[in-house]
N, C-alpha and C. Protein backbone atom coordinates (compact mmCIF):
# COMPACT_ATOMS: atom_id res chain seq x y z
N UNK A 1 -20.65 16.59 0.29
CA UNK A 1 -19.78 15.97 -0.72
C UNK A 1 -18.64 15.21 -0.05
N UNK A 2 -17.90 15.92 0.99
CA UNK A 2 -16.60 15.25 1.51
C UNK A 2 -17.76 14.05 2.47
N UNK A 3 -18.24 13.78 3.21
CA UNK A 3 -19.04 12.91 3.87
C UNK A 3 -19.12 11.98 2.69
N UNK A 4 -19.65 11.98 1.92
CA UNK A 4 -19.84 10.50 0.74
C UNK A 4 -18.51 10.19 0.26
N UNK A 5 -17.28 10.92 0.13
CA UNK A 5 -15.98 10.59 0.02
C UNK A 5 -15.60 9.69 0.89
N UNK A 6 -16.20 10.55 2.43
CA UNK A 6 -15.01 9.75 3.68
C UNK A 6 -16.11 8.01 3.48
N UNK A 7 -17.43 8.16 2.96
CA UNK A 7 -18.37 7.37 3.13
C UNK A 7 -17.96 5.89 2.43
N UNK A 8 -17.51 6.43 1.59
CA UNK A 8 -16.58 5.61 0.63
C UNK A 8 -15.61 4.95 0.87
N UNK A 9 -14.53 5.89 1.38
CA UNK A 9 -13.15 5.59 1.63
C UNK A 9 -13.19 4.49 2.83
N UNK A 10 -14.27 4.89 3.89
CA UNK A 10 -14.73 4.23 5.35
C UNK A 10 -14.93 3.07 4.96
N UNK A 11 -16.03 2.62 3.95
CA UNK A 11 -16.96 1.45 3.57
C UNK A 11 -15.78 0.76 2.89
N UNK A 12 -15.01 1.04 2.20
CA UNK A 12 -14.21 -0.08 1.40
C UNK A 12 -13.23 -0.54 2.91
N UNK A 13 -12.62 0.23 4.00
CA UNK A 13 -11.67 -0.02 5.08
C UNK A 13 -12.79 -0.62 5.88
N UNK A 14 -13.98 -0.65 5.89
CA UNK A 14 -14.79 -1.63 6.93
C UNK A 14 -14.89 -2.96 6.04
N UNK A 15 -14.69 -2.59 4.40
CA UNK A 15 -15.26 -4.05 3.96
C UNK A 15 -13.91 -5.10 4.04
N UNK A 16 -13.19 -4.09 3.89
CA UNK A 16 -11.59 -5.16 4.30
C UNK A 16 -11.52 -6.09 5.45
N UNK A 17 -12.15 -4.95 6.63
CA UNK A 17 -11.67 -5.34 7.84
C UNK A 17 -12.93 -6.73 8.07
N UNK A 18 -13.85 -6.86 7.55
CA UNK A 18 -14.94 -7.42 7.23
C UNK A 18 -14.08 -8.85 6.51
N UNK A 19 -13.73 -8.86 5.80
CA UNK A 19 -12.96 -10.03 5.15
C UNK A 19 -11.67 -10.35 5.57
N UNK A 20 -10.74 -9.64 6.40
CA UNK A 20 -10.38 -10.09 7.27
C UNK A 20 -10.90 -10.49 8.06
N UNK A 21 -11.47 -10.47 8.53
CA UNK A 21 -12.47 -11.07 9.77
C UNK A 21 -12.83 -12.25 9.76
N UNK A 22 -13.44 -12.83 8.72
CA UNK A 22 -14.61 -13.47 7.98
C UNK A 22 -13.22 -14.84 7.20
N UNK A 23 -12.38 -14.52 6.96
CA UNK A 23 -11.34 -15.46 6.21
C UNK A 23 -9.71 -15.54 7.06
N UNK A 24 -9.82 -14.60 7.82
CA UNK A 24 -8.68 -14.72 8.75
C UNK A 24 -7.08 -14.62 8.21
N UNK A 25 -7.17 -14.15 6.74
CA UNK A 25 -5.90 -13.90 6.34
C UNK A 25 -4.91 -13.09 7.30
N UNK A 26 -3.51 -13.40 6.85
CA UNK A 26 -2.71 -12.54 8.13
C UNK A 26 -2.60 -11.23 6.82
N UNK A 27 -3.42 -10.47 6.54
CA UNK A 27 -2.90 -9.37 5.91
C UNK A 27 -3.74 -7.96 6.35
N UNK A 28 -3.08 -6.73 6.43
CA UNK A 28 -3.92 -5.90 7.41
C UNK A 28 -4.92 -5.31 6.41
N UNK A 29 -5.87 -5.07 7.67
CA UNK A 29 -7.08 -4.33 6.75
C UNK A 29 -6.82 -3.24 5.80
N UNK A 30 -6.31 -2.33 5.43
CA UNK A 30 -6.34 -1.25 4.97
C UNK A 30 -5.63 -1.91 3.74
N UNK A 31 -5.07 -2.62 3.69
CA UNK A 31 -4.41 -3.39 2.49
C UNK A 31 -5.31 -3.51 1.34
N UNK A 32 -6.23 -5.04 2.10
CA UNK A 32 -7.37 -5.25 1.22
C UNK A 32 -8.87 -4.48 1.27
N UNK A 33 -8.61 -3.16 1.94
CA UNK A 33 -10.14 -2.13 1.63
C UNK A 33 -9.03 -1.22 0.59
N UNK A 34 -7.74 -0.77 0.60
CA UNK A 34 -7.47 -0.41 -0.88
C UNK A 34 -7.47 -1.14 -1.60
N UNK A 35 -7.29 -2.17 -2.13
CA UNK A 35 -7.46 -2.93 -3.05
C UNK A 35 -9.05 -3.47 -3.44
N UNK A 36 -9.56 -3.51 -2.46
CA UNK A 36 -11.52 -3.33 -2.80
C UNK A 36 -11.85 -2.12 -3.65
N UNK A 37 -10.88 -1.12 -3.37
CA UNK A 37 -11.37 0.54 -3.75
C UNK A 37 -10.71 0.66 -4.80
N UNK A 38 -9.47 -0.24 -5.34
CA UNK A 38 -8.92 -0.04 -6.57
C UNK A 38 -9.85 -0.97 -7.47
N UNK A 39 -10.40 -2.42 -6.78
CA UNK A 39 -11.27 -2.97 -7.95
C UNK A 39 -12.50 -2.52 -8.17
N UNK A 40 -12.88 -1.35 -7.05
CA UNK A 40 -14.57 -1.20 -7.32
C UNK A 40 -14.32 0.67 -7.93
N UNK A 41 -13.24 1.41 -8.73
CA UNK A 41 -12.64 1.85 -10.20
C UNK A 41 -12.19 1.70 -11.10
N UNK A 42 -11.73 0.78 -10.76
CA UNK A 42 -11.13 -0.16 -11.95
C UNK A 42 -12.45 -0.81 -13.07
N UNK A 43 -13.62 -1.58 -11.95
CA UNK A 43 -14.67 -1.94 -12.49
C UNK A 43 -15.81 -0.59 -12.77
N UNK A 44 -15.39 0.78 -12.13
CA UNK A 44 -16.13 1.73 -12.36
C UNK A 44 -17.62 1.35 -11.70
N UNK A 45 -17.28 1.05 -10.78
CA UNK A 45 -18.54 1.05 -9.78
C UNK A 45 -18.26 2.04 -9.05
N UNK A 46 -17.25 2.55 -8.69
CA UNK A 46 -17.30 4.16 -8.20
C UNK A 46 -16.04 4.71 -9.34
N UNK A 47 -17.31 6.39 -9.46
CA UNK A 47 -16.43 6.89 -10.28
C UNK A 47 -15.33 7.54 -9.41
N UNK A 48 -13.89 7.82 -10.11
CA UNK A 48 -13.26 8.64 -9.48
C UNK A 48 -13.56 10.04 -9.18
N UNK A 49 -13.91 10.87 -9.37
CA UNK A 49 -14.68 12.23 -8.90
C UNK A 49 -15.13 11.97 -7.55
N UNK A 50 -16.10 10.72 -7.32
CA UNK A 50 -16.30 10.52 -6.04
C UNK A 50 -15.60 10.48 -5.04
N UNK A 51 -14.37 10.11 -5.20
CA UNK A 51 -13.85 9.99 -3.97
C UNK A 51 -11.79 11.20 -4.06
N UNK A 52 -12.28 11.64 -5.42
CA UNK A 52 -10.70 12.66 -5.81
C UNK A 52 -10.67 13.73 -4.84
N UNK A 53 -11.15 14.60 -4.29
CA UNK A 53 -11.09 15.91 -3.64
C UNK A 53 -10.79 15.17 -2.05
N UNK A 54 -10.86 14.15 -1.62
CA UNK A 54 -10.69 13.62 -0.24
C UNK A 54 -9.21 12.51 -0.56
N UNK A 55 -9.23 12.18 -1.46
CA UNK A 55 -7.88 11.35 -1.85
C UNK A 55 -6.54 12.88 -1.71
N UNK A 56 -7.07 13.55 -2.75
CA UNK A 56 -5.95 14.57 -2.75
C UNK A 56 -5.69 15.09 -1.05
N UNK A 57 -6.20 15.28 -0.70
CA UNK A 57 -6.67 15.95 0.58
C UNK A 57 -5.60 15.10 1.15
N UNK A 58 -5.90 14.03 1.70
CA UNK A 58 -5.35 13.08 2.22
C UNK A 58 -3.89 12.63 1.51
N UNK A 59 -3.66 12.90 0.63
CA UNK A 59 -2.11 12.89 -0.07
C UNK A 59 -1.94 14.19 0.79
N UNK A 60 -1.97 15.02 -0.28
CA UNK A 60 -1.42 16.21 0.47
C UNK A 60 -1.10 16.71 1.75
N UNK A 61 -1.56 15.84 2.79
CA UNK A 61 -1.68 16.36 3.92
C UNK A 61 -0.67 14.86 4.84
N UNK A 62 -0.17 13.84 4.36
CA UNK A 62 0.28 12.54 4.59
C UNK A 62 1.44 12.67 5.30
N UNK A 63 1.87 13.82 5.50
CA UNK A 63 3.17 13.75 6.25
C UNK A 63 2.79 13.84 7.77
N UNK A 64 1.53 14.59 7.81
CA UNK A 64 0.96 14.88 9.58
C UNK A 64 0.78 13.06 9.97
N UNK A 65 0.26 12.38 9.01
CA UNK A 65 -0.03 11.14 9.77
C UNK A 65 1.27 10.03 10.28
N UNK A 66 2.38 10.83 9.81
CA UNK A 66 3.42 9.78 10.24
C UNK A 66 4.01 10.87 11.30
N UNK A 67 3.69 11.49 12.22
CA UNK A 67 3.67 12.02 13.12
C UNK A 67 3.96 11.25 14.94
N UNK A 68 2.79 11.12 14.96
CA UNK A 68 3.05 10.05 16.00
C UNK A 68 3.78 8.77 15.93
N UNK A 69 3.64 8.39 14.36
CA UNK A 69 4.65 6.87 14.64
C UNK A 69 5.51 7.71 15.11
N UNK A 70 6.51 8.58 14.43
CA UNK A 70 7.74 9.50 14.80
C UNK A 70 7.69 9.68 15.97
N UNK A 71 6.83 10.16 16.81
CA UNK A 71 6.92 10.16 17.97
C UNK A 71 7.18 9.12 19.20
N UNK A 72 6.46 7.92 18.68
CA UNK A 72 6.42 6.47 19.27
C UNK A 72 7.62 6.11 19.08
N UNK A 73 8.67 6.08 18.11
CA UNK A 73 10.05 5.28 17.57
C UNK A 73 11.11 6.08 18.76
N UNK A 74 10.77 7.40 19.26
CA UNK A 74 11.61 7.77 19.99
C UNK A 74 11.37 7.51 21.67
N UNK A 75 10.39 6.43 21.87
CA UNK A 75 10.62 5.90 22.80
C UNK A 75 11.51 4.61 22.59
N UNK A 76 11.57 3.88 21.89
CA UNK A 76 12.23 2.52 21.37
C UNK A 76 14.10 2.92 21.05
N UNK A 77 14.77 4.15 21.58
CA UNK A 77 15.65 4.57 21.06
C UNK A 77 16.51 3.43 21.50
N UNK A 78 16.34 2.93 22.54
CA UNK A 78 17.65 2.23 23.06
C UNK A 78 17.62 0.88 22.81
N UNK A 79 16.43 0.19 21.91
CA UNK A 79 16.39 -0.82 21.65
C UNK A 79 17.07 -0.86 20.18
N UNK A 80 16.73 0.29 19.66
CA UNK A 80 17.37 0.76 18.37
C UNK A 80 18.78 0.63 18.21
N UNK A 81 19.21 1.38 18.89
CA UNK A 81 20.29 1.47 19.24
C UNK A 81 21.32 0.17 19.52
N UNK A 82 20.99 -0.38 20.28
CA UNK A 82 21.21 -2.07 20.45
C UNK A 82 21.04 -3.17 19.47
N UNK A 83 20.09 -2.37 18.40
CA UNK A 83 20.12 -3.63 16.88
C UNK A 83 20.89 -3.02 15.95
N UNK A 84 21.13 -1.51 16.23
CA UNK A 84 21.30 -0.42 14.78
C UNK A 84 21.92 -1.42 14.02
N UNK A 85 23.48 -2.43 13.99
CA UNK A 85 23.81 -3.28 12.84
C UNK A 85 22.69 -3.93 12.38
N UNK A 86 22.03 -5.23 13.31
CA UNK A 86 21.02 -6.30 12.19
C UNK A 86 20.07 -5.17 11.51
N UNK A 87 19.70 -4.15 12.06
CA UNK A 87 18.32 -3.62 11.54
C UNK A 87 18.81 -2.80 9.82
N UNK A 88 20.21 -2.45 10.37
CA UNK A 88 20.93 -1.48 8.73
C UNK A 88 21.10 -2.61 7.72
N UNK A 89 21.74 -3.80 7.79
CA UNK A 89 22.16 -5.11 7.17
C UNK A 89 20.72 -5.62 6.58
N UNK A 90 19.71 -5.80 7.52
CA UNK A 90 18.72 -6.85 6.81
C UNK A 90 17.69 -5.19 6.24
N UNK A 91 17.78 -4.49 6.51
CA UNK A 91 17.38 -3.16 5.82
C UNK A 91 17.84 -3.38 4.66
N UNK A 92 19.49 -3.02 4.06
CA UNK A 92 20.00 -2.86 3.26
C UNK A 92 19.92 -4.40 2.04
N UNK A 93 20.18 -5.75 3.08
CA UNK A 93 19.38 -7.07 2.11
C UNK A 93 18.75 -7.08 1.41
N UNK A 94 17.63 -6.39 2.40
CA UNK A 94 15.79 -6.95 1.71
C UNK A 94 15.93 -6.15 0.47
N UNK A 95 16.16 -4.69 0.67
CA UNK A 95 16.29 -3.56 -0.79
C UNK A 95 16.72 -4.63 -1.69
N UNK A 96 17.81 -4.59 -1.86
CA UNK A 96 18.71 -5.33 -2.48
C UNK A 96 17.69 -6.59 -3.27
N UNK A 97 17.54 -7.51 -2.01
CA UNK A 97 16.73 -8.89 -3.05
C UNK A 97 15.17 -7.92 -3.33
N UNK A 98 14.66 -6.49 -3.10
CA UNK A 98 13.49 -6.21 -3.79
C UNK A 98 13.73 -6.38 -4.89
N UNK A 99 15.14 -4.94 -4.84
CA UNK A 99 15.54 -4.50 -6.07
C UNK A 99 16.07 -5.54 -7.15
N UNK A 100 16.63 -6.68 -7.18
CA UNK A 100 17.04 -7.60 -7.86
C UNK A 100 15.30 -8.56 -8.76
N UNK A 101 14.34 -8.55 -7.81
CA UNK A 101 13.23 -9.53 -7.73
C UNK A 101 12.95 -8.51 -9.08
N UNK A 102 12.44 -7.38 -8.54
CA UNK A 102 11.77 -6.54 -9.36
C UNK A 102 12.33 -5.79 -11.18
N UNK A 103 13.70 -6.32 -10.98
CA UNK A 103 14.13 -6.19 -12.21
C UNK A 103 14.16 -7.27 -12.70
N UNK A 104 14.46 -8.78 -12.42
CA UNK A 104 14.02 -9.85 -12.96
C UNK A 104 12.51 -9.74 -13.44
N UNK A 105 11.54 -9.75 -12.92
CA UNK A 105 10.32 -9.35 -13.41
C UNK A 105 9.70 -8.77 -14.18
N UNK A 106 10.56 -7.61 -14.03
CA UNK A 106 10.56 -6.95 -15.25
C UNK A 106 10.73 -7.04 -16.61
N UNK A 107 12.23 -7.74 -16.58
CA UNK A 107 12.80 -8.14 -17.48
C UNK A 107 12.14 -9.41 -18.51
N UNK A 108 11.66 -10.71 -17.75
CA UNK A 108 10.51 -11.24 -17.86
C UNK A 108 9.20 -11.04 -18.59
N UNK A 109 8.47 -9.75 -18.02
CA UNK A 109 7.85 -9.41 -18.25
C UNK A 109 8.13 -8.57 -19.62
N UNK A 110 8.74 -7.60 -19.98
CA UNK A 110 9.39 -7.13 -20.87
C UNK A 110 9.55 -8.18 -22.04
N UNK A 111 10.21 -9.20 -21.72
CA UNK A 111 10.83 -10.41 -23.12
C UNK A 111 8.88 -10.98 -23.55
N UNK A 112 8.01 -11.10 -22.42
CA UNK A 112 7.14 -11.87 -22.79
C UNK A 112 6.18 -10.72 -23.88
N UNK A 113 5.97 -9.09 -23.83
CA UNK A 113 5.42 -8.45 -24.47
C UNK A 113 6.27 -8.30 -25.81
N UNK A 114 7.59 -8.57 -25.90
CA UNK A 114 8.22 -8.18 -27.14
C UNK A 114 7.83 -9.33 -28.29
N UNK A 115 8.01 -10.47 -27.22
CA UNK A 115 7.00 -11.70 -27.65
C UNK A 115 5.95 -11.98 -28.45
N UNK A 116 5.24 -11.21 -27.38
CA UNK A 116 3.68 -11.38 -27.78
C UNK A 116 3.71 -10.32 -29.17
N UNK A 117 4.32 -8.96 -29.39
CA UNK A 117 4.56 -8.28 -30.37
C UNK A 117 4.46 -9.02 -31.35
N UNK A 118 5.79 -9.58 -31.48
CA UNK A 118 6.36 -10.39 -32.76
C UNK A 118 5.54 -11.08 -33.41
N UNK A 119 4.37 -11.70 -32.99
CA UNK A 119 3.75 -12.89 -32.90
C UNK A 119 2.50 -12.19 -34.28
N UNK A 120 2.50 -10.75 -33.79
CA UNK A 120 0.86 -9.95 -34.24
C UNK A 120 1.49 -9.84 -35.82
């Protein structure tokens, strides 16, 4: 059962890396093999059952995989250290214009359904 999960989970991250390949977008594989794996449930070409007991698994267990980055960043300490301002500033920016983008959008989005309401 977990083998046709990982079989799954594998095949949509090879079909990414496959179309990356093949179209040369700058976007990383695992990006577009989740997004293959969200349109091929979405379209219910795989049911979720198939692949839930290895998803959970893999949530649940997500903190071991940021492990080694953690480990890797503490070689980079002194480069860190040497940006700590630009890296806190354009850290604290980007939030900022997310957080601004994403409530415009919202908001947007929001006026256009109250919209479309009115209309019915």
């Amino acid at each position: 059962m977990m083998i046709r999960q990982l079989a799954i989970l594998f095949g949509c991250l090879a079909l990414g890396e496959f179309i990356i390949w093949l179209t040369g977008i700058p976007l990383p594989s695992s990006i577009v093999g989740m997004l293959i794996l969200t349109l091929l449930l979405k379209l219910k070409i795989i049911r979720l059952e198939w692949v839930k007991t290895i998803s959970e698994f893999l949530v649940a267990n997500i903190g071991f995989f940021f492990v080694p980055p953690g480990v890797a960043i503490m070689l980079y300490f002194d480069i860190i250290k040497a940006e700590f301002w630009p890296i806190v500033i354009s850290t604290a920016a980007s939030t900022v214009i997310v957080l601004a983008i994403t409530g415009w959008v919202g908001q947007i989005y929001a006026k256009l359904v109250h919209k479309k309401g009115d209309d019915k």
